[in-house]
Protein backbone atom coordinates (compact mmCIF):
# COMPACT_ATOMS: atom_id res chain seq x y z
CA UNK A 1 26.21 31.48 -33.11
CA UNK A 2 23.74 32.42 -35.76
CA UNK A 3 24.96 30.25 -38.30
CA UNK A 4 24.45 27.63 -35.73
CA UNK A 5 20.74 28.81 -34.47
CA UNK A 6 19.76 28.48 -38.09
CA UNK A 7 21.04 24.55 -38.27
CA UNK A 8 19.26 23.58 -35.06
CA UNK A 9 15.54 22.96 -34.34
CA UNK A 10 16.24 23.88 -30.88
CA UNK A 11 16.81 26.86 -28.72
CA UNK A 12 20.74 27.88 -29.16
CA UNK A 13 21.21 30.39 -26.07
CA UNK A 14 24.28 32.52 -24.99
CA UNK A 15 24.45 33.82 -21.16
CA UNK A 16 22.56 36.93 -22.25
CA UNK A 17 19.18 35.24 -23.81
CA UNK A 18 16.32 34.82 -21.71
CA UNK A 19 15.72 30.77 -21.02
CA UNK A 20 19.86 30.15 -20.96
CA UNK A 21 19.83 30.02 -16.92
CA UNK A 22 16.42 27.31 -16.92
CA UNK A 23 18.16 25.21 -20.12
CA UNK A 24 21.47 25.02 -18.50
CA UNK A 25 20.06 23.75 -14.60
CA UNK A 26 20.49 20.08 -13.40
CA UNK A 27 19.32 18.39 -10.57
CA UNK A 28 22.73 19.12 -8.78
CA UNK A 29 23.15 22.31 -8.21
CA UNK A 30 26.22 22.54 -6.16
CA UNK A 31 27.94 22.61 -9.37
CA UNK A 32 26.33 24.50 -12.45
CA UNK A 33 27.28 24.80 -16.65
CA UNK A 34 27.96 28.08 -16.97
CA UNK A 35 28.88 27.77 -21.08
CA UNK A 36 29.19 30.46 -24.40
CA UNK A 37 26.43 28.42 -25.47
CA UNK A 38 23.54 25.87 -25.16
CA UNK A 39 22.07 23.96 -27.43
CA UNK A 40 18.83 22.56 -26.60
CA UNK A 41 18.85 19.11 -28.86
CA UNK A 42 15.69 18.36 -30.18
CA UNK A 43 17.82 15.06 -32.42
CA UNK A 44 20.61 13.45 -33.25
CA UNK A 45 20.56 15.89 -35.92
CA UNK A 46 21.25 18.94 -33.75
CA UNK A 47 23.86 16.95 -31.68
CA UNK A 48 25.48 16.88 -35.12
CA UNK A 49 25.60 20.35 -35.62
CA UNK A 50 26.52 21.65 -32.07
CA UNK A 51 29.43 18.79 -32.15
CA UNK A 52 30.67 20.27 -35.71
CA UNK A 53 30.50 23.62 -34.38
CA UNK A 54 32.07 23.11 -31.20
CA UNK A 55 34.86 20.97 -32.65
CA UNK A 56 35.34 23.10 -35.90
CA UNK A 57 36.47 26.17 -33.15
CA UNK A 58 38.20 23.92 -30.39
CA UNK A 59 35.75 24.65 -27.75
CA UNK A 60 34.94 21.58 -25.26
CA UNK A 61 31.86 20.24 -25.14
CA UNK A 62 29.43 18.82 -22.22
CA UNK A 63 26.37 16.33 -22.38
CA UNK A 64 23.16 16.83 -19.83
CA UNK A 65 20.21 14.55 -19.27
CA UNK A 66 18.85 15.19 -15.62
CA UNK A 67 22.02 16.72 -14.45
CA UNK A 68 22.58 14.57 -11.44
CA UNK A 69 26.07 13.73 -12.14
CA UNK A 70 28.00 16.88 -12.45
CA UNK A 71 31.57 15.97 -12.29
CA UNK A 72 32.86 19.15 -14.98
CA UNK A 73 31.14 22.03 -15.86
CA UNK A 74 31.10 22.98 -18.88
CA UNK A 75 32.68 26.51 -18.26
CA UNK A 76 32.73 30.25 -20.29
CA UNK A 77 34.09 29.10 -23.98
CA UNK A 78 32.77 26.13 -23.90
CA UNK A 79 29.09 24.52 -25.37
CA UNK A 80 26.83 22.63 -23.36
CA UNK A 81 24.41 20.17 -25.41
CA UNK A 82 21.07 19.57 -23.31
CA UNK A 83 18.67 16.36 -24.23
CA UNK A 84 16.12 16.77 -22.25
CA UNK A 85 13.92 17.34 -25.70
CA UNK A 86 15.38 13.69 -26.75
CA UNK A 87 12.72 11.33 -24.54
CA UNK A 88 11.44 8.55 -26.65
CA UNK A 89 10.93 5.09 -25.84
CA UNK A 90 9.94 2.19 -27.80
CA UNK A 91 9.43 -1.09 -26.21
CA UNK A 92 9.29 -3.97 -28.59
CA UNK A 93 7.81 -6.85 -26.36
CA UNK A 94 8.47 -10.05 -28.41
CA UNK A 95 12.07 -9.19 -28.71
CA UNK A 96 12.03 -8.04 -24.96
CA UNK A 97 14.12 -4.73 -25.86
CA UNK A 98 13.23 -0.75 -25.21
CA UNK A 99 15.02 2.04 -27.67
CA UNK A 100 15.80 4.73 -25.38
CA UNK A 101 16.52 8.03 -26.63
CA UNK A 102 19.19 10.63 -24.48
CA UNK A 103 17.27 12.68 -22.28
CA UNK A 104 14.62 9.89 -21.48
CA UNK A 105 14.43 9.16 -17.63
CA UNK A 106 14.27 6.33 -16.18
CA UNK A 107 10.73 6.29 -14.97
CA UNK A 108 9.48 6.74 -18.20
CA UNK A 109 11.16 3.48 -19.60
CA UNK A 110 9.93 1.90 -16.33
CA UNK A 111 6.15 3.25 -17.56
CA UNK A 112 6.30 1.74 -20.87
CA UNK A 113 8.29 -1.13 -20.25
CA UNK A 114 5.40 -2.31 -17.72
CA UNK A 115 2.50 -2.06 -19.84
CA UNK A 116 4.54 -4.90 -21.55
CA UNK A 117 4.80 -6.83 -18.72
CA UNK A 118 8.99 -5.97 -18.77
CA UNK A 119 11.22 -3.92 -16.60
CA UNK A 120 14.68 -2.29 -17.41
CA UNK A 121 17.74 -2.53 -15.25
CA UNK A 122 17.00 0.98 -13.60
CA UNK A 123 18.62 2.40 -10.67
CA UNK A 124 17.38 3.24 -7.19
CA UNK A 125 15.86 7.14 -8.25
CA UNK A 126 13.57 6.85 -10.92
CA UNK A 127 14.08 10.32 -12.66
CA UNK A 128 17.69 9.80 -13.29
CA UNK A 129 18.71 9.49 -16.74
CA UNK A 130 18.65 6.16 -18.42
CA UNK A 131 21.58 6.97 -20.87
CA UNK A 132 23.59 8.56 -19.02
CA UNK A 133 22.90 6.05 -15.98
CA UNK A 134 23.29 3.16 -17.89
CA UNK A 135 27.08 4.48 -19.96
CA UNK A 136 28.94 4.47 -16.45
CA UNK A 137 28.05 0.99 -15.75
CA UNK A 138 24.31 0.92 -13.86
CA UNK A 139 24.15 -0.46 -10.87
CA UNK A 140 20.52 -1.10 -11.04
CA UNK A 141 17.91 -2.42 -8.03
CA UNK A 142 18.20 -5.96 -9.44
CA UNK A 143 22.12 -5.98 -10.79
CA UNK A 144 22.94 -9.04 -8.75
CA UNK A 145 20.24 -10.57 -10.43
CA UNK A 146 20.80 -9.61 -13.89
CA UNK A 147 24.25 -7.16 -13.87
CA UNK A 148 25.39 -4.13 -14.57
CA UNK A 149 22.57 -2.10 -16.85
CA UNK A 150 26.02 -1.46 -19.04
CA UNK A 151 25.94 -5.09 -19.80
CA UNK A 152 22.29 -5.03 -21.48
CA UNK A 153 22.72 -2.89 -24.26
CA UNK A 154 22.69 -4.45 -27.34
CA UNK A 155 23.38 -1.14 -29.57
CA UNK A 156 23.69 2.53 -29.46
CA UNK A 157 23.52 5.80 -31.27
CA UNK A 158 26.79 8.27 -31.16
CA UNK A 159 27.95 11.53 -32.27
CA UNK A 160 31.60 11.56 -32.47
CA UNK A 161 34.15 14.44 -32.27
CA UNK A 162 34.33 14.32 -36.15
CA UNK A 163 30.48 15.20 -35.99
CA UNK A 164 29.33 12.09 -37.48
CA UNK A 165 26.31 9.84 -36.27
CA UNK A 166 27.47 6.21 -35.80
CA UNK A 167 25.37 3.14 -34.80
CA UNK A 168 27.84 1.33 -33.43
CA UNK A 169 27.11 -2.88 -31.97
CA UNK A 170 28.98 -5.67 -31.17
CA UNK A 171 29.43 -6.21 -34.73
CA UNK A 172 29.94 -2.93 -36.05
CA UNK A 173 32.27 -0.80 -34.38
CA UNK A 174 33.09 -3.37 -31.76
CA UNK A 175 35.70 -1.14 -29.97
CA UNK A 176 33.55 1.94 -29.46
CA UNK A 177 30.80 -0.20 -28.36
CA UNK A 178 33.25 -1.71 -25.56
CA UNK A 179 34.18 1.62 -24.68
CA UNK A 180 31.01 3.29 -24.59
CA UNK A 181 29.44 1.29 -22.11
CA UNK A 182 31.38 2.08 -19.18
CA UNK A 183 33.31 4.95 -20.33
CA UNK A 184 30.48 7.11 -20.38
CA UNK A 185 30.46 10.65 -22.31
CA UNK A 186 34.28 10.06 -22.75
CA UNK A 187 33.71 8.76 -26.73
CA UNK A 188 30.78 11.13 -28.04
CA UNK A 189 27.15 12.12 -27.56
CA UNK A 190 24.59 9.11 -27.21
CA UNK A 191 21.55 9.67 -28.95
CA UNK A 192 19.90 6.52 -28.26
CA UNK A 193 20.55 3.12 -26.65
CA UNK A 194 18.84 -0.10 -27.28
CA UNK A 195 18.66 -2.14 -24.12
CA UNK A 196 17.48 -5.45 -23.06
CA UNK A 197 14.07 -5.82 -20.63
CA UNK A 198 13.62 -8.25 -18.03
CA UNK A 199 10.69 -10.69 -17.73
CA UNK A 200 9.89 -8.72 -14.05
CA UNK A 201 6.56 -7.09 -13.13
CA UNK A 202 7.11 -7.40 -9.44
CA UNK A 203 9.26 -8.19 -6.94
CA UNK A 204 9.57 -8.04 -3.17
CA UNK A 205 10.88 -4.83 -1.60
CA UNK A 206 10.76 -1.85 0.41
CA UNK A 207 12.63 -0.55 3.92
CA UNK A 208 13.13 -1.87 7.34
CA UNK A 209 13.85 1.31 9.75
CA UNK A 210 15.99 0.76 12.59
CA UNK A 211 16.69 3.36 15.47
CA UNK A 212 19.98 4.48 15.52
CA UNK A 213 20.93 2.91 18.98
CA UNK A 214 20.80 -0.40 17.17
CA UNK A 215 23.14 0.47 14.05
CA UNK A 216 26.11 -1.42 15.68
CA UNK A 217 24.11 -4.68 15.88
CA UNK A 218 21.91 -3.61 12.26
CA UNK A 219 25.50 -3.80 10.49
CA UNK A 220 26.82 -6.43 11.72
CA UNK A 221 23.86 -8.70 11.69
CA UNK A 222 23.31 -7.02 7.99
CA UNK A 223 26.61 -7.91 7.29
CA UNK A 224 26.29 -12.02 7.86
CA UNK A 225 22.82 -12.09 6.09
CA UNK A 226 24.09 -10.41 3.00
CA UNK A 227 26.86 -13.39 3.05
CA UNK A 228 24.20 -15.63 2.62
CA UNK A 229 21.77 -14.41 0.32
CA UNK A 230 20.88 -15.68 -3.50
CA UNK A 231 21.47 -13.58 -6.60
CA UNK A 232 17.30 -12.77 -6.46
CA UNK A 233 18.43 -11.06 -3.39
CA UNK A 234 19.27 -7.01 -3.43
CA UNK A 235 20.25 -4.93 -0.47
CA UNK A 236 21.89 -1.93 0.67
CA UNK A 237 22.18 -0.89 4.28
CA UNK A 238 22.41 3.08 5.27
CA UNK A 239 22.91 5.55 8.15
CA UNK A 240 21.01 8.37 7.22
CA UNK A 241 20.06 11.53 8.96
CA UNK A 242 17.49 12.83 8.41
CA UNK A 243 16.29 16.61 8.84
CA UNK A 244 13.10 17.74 11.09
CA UNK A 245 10.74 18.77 8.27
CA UNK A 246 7.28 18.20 7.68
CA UNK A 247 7.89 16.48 4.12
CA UNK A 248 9.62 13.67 6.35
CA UNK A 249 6.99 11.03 7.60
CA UNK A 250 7.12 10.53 11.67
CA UNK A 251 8.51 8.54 13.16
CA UNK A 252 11.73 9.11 11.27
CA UNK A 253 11.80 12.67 11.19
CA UNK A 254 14.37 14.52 12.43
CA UNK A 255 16.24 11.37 13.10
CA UNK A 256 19.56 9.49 12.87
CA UNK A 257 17.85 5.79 11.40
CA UNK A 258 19.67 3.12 9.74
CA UNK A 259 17.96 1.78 6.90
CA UNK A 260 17.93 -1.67 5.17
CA UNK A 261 16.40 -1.54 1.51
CA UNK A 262 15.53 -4.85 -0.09
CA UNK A 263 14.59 -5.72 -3.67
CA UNK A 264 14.33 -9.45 -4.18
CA UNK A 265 13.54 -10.20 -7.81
CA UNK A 266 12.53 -14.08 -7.32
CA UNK A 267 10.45 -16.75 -6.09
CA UNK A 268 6.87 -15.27 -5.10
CA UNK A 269 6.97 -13.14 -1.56
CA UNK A 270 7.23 -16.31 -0.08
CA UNK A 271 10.68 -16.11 -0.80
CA UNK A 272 11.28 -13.01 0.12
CA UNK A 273 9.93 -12.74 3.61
CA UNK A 274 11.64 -16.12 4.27
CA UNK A 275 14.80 -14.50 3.30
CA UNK A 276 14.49 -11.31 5.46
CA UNK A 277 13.24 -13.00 8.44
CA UNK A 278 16.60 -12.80 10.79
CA UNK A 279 16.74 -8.72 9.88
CA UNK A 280 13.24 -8.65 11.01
CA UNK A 281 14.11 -10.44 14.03
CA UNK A 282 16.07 -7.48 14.98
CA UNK A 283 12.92 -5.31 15.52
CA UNK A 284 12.34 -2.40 13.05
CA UNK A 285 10.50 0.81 13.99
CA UNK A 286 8.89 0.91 10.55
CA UNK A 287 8.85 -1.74 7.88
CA UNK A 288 7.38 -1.21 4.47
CA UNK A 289 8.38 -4.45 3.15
CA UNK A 290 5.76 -6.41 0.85
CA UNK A 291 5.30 -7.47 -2.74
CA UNK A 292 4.71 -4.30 -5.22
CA UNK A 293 5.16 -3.44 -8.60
CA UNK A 294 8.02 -3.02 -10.54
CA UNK A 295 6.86 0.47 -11.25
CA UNK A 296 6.52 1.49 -8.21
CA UNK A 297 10.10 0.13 -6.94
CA UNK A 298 11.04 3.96 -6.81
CA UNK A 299 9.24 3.95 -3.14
CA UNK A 300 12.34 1.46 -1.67
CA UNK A 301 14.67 4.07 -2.12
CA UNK A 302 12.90 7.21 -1.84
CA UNK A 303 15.33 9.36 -3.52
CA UNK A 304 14.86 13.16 -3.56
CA UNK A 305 13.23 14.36 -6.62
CA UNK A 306 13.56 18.18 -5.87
CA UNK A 307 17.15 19.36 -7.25
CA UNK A 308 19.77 20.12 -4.45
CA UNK A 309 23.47 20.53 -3.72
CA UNK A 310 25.05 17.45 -2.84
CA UNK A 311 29.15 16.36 -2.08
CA UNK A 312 29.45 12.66 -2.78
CA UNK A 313 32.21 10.46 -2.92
CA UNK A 314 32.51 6.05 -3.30
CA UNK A 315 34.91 3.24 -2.70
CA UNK A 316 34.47 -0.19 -3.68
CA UNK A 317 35.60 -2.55 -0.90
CA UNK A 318 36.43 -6.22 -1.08
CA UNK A 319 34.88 -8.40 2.69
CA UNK A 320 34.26 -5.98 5.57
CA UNK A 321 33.93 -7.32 9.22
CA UNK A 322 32.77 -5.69 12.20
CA UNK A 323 36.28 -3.18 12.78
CA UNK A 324 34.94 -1.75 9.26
CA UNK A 325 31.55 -0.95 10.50
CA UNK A 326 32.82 0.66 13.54
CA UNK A 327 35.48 2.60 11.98
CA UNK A 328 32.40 4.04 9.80
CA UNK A 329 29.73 4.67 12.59
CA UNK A 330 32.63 6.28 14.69
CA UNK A 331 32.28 9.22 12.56
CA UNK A 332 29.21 9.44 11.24
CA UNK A 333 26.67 8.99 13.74
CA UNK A 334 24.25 11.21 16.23
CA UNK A 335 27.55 12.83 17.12
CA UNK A 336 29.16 13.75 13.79
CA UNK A 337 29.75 17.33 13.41
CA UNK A 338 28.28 16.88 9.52
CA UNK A 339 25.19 14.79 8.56
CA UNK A 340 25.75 12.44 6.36
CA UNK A 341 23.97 9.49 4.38
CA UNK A 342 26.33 6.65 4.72
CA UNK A 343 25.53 3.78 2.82
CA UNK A 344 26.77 0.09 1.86
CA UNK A 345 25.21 -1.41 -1.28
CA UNK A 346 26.20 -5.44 -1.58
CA UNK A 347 27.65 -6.10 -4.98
CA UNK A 348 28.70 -9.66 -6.11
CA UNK A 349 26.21 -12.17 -7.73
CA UNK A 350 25.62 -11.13 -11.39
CA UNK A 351 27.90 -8.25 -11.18
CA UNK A 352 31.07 -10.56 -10.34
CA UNK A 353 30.40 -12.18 -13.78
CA UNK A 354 31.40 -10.56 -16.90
CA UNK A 355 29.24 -9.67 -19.52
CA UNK A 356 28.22 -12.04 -22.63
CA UNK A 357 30.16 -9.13 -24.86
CA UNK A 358 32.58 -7.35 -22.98
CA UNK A 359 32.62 -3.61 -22.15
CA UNK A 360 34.97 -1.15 -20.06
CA UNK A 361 33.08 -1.24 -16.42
CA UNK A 362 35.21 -2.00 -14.24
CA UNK A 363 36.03 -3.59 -10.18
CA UNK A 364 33.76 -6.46 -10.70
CA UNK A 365 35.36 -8.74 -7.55
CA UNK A 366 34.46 -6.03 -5.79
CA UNK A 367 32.03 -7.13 -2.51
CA UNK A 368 30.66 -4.22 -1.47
CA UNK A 369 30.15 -0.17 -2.70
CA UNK A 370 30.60 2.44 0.07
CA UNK A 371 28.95 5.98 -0.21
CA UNK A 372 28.92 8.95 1.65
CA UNK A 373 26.52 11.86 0.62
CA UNK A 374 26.01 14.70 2.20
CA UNK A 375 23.75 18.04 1.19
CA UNK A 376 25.28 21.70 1.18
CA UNK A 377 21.83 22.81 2.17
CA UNK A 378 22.81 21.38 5.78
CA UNK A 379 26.06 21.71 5.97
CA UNK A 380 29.17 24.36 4.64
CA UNK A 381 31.37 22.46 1.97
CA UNK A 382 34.46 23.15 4.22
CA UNK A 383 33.28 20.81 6.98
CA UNK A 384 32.00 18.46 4.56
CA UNK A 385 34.99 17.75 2.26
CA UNK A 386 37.46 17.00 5.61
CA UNK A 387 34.38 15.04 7.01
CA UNK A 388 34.61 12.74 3.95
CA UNK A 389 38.46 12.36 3.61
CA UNK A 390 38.51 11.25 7.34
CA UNK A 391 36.12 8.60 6.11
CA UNK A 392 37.38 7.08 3.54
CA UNK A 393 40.27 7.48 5.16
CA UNK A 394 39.16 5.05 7.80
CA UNK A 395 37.79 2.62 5.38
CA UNK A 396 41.14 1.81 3.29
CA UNK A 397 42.05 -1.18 4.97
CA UNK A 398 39.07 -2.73 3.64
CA UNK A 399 39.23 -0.74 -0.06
CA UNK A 400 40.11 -2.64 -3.26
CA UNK A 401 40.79 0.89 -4.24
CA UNK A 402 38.38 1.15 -7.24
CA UNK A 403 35.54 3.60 -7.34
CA UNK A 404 32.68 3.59 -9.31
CA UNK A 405 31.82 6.23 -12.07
CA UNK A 406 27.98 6.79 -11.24
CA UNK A 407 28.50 7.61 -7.84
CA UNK A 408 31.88 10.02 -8.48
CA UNK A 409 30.73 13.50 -8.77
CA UNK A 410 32.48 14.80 -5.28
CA UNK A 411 36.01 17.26 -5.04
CA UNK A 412 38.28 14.61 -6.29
CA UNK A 413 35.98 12.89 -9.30
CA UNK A 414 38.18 13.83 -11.82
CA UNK A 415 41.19 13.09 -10.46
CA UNK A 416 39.84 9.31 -9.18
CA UNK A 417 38.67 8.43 -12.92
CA UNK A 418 41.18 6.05 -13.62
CA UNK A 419 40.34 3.78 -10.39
CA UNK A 420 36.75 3.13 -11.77
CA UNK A 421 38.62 0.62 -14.80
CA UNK A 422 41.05 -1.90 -14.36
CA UNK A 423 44.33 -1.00 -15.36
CA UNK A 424 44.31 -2.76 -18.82
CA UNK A 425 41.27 -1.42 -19.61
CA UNK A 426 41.99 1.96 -19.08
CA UNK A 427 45.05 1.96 -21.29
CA UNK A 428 42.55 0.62 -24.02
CA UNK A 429 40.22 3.79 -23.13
CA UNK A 430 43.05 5.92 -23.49
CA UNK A 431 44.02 4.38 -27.01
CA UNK A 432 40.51 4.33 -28.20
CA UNK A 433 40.12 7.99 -27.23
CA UNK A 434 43.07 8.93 -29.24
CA UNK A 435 40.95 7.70 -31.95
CA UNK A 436 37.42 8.59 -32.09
CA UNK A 437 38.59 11.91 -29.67
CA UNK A 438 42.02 12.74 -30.07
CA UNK A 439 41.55 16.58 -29.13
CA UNK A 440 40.05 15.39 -26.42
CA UNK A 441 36.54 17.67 -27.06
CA UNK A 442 34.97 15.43 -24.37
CA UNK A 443 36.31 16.39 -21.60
CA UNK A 444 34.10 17.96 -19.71
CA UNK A 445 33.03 15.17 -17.91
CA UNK A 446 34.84 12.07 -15.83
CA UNK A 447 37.59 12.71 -18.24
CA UNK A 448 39.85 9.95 -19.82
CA UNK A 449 42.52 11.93 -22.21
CA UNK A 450 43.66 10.81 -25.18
CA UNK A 451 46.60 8.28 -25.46
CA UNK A 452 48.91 7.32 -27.80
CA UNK A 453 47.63 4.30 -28.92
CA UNK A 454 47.40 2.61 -32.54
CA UNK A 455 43.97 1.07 -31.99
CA UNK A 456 41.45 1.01 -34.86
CA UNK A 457 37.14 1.20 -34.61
């Protein structure tokens, strides 16, 4: 450890040392790192050293931005590498690209990007990791506009097992870079990404709020407008309950609600309130919609910022009907014994295409991506576990069976890795980790082990 401590610029901390409990916290915390050690990465430089040290001994190592993903934790004997430290961002405007360094969150690109007149392809919570975020695929508020945040990065940054820093493009190391973007943490530790902007510096969004009496007729109606809709068009429709607390706005708190979100990238709010005319038809209890800032796009989803513990778990589906939506709301509304957030975001558009260079995310015909959340804070984890299986359980006629990696972090993420790729893909990943990973370091994480492939970076 000392010989270590005296290689790195930043804090290197065993259980003992005082600071080891705040460096190794995410924002989940139903799940925790509980490593030998911690390196607090101030650079790719001390990457480099932690991944040489950690490899040189056989310990496992584990990667953490934010810490809202925590699928593995990195356990006793093994070394935890934090890049929080790591936030840079450099927007060059004429080539319409940001650098993004790990630990960077996503608001701050947002910040930067804007005074450019530019937005990234970030995700619905704004202090999520872009790096991270963006390496399991990115399903961002515009991706049916644009696609998959995975499929705007034009080069990254990676420590590999062997310790090495590699910049690795289309061109150069074109087999890492396919797996990297998709295959997350799997391949190394990003340092830095360089991603494509998009000309945006508003759009039309926010929430219609429905009470819950009218989430049969909300889904179903939300259901035939989302058939309809142009790429410039983003949705998601939820059921969420919500607790009685005085950080919860009236009229909403304490309440079961369905929720439409909208983000509509295109054409002036002209368009957009054209477009969502027939859900406001339906008659909302609140609606926030309107024309706003890209910046402040974070206020459609209202994410929680404040860490908690949370049991997730996703299934892609292909065309859902009216059977689906019951079979869902027949277990998770007023009367459900757990509180859930149930949510369907519509896929298609952009994200059925694949990319101009080709990486490793996977179940693009997918239509639709189902979620179920729920909090420990509000419920005990064995109600909430059998609460999910009977839900997904009820969904499968309608499943495609793939999942998707950014939303995976419940009981069964690491055995359900392999339905985020297509199958040929994730032989490749498997091949390609027996190359740049072949003891498998990385695998604390959505693991994909080592195969026996032949394949050369």
């Amino acid at each position: 450890m000392n010989r270590l401590a005296d290689r790195v610029t930043g804090p290197v901390l065993a259980p003992r040392d005082e600071g080891y409990d705040e460096e190794r916290a995410g924002w989940q915390t139903a799940r925790r790192h509980r490593p030998d050690l911690v390196v607090g990465a101030a650079g790719p430089a001390d990457v480099q050293a932690a991944v040489a040290y950690a490899s040189g001994r056989g310990l496992p190592v584990a990667v953490q931005g934010t810490g809202h993903a925590s699928a593995a934790v990195a356990a006793e004997g093994g070394v935890l590498i934090t890049t929080a430290r790591m936030s840079a961002v450099r927007v060059d405007a004429d080539a319409g690209t940001a650098w993004v360094s790990a630990g960077t969150r996503w608001d701050q690109v947002v910040h930067r990007a804007a005074q450019a007149g530019l937005a990234p392809l970030s995700g619905s919570a704004p202090r999520v990791g872009a790096v991270s975020y963006t390496l399991g695929g990115g399903l961002a508020l515009l991706s049916r506009t644009f696609g998959y945040s995975a499929d705007h990065v034009r080069g990254l940054d990676v420590v590999t097992a062997d310790g090495r820093l590699r910049h690795v493009t289309r061109d150069r190391e074109p087999d890492l870079f396919w797996a990297l973007r998709g295959g997350r943490d799997n391949f190394g530790v990003v340092t830095g990404m360089e991603i494509d902007l998009m000309p945006v510096t508003t759009l039309y969004g926010g929430a219609l709020v429905f009470p819950v009496e009218k989430a049969a007729e909300v889904f179903g109606a939300y259901l035939q407008w989302a058939a309809t809709v142009p790429e410039a068009m983003n949705s998601s429709v939820a059921l969420i309950s919500l607790p009685d607390v005085p950080a919860i706005p009236e009229p909403v708190r304490g309440r079961h609600t369905v929720h439409i979100r909208v983000a509509c990238a295109a054409g002036g709010p002209g368009t957009g309130e054209r477009l969502v005319a027939p859900l406001r038809a339906i008659g909302p209890m609140s609606d926030t919609l309107g024309e706003l800032a890209y910046a402040e796009a974070g206020s459609i989803y209202n994410d929680p910022v404040a860490p908690g513990a949370v049991e997730s778990g996703t299934a892609m589906l292909g065309e859902i009907d009216a059977a689906a939506v019951q079979a869902v709301l027949d277990l998770a509304g007023p009367h459900a014994p757990v509180p859930h957030v149930v949510e369907l975001r519509h896929l298609g558009g952009r994200l059925a295409h694949p990319p101009a260079v080709g990486n490793a995310v996977g179940n693009r015909d997918a239509r639709y991506l189902f979620n179920v959340v729920s909090r420990l804070e509000r419920a005990d984890i064995a109600r909430i576990r059998p609460a999910h299986a009977r839900m997904f359980e009820a969904i499968t006629p309608w499943s495609t069976g793939g999942r998707f990696l950014n939303f995976m972090n419940g009981e069964n993420a690491a055995t359900q890795v392999r339905s985020a790729y297509d199958a040929a893909d994730y032989r490749r990943l498997t091949d390609l980790k027996a190359v740049y990973d072949p003891e498998n370091t990385f695998r604390l994480n959505h693991n994909i082990p080592p195969g026996r492939g032949l394949i050369r970076g």
